[in-house]
C-alpha atoms as a PDB file:
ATOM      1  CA  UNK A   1      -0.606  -3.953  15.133  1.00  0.00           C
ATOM      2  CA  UNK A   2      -0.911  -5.922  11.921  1.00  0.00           C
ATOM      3  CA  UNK A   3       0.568  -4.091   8.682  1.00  0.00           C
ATOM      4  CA  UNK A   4      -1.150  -5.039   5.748  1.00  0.00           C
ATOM      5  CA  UNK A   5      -0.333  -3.078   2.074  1.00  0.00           C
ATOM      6  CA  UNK A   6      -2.796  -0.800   1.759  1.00  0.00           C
ATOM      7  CA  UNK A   7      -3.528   1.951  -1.303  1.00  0.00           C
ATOM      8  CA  UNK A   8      -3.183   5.230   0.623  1.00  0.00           C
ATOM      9  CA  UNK A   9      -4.545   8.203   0.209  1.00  0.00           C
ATOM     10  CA  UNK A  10      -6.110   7.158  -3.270  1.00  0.00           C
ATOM     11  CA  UNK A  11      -8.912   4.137  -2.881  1.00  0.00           C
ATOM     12  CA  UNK A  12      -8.300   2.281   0.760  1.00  0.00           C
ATOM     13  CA  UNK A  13      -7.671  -0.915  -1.041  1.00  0.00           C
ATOM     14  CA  UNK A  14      -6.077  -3.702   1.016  1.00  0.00           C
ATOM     15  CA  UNK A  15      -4.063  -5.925  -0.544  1.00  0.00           C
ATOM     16  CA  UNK A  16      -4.322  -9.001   2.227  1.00  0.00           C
ATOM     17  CA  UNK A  17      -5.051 -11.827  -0.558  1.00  0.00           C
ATOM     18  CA  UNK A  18      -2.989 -11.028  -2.929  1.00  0.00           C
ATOM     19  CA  UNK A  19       0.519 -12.461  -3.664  1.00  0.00           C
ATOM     20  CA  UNK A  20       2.817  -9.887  -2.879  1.00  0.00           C
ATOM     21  CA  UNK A  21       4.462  -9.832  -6.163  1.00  0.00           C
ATOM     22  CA  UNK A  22       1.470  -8.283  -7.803  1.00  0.00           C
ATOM     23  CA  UNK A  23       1.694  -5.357  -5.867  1.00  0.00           C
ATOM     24  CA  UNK A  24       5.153  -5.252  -4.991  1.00  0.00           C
ATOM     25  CA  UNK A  25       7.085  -6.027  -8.148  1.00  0.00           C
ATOM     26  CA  UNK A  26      10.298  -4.958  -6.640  1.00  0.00           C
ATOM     27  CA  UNK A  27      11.663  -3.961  -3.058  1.00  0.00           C
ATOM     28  CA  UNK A  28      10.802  -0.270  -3.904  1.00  0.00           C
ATOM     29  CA  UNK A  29       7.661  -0.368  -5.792  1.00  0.00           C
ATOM     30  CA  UNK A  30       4.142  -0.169  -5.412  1.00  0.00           C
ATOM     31  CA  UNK A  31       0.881  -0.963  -7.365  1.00  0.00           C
ATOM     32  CA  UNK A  32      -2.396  -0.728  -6.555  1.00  0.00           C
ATOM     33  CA  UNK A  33      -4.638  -3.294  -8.175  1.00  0.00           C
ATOM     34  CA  UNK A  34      -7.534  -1.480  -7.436  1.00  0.00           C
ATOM     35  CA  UNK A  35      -6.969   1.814  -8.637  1.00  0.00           C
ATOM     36  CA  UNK A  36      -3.810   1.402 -10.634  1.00  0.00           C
ATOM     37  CA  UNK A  37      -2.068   3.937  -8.479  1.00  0.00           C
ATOM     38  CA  UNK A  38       2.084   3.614  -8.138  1.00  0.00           C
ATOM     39  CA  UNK A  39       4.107   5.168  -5.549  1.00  0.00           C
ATOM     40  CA  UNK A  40       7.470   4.020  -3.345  1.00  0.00           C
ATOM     41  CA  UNK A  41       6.698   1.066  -1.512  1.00  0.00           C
ATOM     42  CA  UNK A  42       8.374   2.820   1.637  1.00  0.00           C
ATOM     43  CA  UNK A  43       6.680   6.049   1.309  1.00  0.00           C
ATOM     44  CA  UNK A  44       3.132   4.929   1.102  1.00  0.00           C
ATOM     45  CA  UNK A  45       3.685   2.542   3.738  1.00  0.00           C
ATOM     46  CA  UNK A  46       4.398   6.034   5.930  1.00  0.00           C
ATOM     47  CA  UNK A  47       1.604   7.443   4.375  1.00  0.00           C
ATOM     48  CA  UNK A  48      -0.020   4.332   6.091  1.00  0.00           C
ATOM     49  CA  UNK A  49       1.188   4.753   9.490  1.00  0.00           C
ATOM     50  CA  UNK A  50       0.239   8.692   9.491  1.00  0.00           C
ATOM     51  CA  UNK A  51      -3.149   8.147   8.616  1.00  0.00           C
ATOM     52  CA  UNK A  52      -3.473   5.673  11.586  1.00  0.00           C
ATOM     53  CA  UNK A  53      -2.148   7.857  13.585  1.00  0.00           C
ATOM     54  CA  UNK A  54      -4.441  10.466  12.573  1.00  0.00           C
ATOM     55  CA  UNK A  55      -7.684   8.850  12.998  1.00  0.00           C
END
């Protein structure tokens, strides 16, 4: 299974063009460039994982 960043719950955005130092600006952060929402890089990547999971 292929991880890509991905803006979770808010918008669904995938950030798989994007230099990762636009969206992760340090080890712990991250930015949506979509929908401007920020949130620990490690906890929305669980967020991630659930919802696959889920569905």
């Amino acid at each position: 299974m292929l991880l890509l960043s991905t803006c979770l719950p808010d918008c669904g955005f995938v950030h798989n063009k994007v230099r990762k130092e636009v969206y992760r600006p340090t080890q712990e952060q991250f930015k949506c460039i979509n929908c401007k929402h920020e949130a620990n890089a490690d906890l929305n990547a669980a967020r991630y994982i659930a919802m696959d999971d889920i569905e």
